[in-house]
N, C-alpha and C. Protein backbone atom coordinates (compact mmCIF):
# COMPACT_ATOMS: atom_id res chain seq x y z
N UNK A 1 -23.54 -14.78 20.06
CA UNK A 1 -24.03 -14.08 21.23
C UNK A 1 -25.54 -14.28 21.39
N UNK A 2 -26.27 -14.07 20.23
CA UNK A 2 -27.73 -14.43 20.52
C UNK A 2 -27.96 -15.60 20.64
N UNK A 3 -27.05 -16.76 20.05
CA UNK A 3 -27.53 -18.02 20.37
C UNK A 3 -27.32 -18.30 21.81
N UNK A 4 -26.57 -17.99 22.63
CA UNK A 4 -25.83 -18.07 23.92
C UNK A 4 -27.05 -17.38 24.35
N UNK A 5 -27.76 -16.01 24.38
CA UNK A 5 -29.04 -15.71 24.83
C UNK A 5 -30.12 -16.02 24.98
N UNK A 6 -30.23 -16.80 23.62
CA UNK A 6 -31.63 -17.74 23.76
C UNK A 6 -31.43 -18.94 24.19
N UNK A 7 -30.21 -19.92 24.57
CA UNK A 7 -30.28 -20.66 25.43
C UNK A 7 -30.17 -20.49 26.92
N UNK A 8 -29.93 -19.54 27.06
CA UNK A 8 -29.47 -19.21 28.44
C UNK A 8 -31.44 -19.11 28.76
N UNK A 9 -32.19 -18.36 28.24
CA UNK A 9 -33.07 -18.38 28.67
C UNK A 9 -34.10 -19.23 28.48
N UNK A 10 -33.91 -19.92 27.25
CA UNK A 10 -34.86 -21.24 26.79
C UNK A 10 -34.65 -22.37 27.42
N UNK A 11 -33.49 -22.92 27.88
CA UNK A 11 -33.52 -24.23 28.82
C UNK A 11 -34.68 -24.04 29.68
N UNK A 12 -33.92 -22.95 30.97
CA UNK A 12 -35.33 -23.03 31.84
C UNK A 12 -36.86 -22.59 31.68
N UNK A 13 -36.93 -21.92 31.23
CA UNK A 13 -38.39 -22.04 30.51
C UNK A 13 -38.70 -23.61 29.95
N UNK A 14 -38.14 -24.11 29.11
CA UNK A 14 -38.62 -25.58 28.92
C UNK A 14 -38.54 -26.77 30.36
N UNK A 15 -37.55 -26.69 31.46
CA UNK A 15 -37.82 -27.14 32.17
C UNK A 15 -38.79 -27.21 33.26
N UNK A 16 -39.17 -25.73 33.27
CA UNK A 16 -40.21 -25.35 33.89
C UNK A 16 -41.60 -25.58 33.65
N UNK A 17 -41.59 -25.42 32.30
CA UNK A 17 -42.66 -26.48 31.67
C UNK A 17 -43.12 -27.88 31.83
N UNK A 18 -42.15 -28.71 31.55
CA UNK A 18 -42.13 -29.92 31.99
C UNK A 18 -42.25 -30.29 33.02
N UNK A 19 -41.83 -29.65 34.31
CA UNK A 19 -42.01 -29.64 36.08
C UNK A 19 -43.29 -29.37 36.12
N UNK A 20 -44.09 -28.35 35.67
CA UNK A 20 -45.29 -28.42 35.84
C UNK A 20 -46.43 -29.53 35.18
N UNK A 21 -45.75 -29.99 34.35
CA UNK A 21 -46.44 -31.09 33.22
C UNK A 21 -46.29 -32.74 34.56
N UNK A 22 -45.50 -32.53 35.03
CA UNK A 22 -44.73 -33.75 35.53
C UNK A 22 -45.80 -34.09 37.04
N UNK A 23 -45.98 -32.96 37.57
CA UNK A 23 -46.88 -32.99 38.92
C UNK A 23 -48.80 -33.17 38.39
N UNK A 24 -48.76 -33.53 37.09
CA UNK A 24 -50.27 -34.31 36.79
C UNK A 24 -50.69 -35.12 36.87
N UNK A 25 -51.40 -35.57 37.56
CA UNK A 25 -52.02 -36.82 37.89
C UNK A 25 -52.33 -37.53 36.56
N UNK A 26 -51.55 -39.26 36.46
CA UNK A 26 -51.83 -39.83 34.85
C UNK A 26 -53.32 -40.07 35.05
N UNK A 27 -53.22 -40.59 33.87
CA UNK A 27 -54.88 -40.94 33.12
C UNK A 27 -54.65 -42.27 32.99
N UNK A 28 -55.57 -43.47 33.37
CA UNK A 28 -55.81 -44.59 33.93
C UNK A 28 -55.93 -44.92 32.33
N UNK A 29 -55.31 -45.68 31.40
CA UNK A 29 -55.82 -46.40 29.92
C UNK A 29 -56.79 -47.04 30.16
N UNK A 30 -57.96 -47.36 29.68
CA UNK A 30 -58.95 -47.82 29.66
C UNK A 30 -59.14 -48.70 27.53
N UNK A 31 -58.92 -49.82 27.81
CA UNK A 31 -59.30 -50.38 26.62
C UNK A 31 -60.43 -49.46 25.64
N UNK A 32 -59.35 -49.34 24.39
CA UNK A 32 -60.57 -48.71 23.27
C UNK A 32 -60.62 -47.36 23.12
N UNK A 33 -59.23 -46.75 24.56
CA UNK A 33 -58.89 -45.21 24.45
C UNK A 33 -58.78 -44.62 23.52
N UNK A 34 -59.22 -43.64 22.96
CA UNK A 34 -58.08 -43.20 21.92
C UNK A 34 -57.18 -42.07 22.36
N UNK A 35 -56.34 -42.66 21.76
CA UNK A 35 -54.80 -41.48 22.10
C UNK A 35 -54.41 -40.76 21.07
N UNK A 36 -54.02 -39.58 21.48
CA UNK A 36 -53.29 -38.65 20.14
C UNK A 36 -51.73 -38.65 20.60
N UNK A 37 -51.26 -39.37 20.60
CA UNK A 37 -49.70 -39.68 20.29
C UNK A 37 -48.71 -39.49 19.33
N UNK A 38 -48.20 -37.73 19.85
CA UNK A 38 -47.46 -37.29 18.37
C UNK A 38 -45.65 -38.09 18.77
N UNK A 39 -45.54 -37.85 19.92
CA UNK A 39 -44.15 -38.25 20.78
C UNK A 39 -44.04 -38.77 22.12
N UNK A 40 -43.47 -39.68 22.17
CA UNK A 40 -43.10 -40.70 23.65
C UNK A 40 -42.13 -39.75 24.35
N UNK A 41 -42.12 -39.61 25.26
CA UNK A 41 -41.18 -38.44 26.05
C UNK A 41 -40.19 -39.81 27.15
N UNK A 42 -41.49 -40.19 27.50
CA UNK A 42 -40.42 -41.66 28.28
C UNK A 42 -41.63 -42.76 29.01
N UNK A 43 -41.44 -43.65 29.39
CA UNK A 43 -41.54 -44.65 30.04
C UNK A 43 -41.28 -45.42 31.00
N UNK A 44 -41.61 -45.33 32.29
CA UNK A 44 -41.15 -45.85 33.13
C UNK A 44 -41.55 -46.73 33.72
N UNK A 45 -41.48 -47.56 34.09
CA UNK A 45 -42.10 -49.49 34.90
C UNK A 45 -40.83 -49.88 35.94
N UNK A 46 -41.13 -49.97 37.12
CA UNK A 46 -40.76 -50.92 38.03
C UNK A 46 -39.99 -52.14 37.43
N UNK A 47 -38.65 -52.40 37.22
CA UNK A 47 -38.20 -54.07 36.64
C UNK A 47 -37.48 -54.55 37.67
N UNK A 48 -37.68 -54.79 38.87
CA UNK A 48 -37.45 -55.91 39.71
C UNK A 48 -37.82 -57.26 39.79
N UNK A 49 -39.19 -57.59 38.86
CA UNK A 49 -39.22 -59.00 38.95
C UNK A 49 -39.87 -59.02 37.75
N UNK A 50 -40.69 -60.48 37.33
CA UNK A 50 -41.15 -60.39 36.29
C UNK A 50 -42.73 -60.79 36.42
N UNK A 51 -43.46 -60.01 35.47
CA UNK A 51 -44.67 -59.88 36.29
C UNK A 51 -45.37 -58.63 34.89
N UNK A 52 -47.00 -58.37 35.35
CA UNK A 52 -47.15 -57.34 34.66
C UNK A 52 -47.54 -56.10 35.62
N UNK A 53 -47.14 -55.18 35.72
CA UNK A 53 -47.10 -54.10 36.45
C UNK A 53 -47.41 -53.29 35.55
N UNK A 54 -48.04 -52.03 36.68
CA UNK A 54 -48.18 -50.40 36.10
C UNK A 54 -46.48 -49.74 35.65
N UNK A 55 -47.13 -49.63 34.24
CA UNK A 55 -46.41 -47.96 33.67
C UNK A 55 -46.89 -46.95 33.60
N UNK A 56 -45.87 -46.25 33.27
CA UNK A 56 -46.39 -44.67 33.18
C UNK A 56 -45.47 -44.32 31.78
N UNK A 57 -46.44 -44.12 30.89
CA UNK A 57 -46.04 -43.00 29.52
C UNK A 57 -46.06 -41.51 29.71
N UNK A 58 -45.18 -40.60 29.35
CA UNK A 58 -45.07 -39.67 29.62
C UNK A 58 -45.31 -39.06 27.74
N UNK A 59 -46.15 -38.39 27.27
CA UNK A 59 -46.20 -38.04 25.43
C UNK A 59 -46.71 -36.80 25.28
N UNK A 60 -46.24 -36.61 24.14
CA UNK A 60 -46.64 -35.16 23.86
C UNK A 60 -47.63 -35.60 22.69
N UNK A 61 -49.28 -34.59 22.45
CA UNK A 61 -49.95 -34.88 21.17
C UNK A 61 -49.72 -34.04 20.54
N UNK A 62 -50.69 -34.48 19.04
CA UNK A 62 -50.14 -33.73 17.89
C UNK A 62 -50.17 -31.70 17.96
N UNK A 63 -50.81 -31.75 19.31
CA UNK A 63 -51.01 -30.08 19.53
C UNK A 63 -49.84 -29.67 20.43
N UNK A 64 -48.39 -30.35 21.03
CA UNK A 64 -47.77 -30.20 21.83
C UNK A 64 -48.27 -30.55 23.14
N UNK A 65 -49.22 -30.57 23.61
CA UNK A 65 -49.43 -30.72 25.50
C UNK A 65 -48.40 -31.68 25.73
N UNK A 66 -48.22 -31.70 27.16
CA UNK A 66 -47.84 -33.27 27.55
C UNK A 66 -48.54 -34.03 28.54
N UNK A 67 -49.10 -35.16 27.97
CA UNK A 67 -49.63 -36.16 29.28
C UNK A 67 -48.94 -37.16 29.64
N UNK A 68 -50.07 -38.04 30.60
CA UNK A 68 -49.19 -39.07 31.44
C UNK A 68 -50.37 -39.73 31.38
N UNK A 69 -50.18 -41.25 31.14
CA UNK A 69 -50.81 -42.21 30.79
C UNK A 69 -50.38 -43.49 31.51
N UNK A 70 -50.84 -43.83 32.42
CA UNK A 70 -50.74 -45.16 33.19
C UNK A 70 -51.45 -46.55 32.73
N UNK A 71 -50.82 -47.45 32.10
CA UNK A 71 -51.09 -48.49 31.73
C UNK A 71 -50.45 -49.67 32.80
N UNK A 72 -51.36 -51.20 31.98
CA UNK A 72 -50.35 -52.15 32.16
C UNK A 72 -49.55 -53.00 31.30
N UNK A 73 -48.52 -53.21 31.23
CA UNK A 73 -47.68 -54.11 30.57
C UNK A 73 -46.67 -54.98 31.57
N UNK A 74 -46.01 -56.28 30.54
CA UNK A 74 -44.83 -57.09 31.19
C UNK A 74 -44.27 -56.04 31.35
N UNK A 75 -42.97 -56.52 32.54
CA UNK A 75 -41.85 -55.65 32.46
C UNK A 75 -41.18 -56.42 31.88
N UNK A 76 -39.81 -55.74 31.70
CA UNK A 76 -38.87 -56.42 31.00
C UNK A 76 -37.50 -57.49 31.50
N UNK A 77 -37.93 -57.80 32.44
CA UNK A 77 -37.31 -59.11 33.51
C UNK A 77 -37.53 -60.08 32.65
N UNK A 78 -38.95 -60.32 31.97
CA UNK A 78 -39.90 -61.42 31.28
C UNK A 78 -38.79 -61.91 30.42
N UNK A 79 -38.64 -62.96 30.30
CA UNK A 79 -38.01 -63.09 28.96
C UNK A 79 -38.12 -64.83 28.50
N UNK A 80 -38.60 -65.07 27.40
CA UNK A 80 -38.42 -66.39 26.52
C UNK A 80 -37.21 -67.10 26.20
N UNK A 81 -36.42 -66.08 26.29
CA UNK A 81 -34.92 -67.02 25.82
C UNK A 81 -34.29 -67.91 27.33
């Protein structure tokens, strides 16, 4: 019964969290950044062609926050084989 209570009310509280985390404007990587990168939450890039395009890292640091970090990398269209 209490576990059924504290999820009932802990999902949305954590989603609500994250919705507000989610509407932050990322932070542009700049060579030589330093990052406190405790956890990758996700990653997302455009893969329609192959090319290097903007991502967006979504991480939590070692204090919990969560940011958003816009880099560039290949996408994953690229491929050698």
């Amino acid at each position: 019964m209490k576990r059924t209570l504290l999820c009932l009310f802990a999902f949305p509280l954590m989603g609500a969290a994250l919705a507000a985390n989610a509407d932050t404007a990322p932070v542009v990587y700049q060579y030589g950044m330093k990052l406190d990168v405790a956890k990758v939450i996700s990653i997302e890039q455009a893969n329609d062609r192959c090319e290097v395009a903007p991502a967006k890292m979504t991480y939590a640091d070692s204090k919990g926050q969560v940011h958003v970090l816009e880099y560039l990398r290949q996408t994953e269209m690229c491929s050698d084989i």
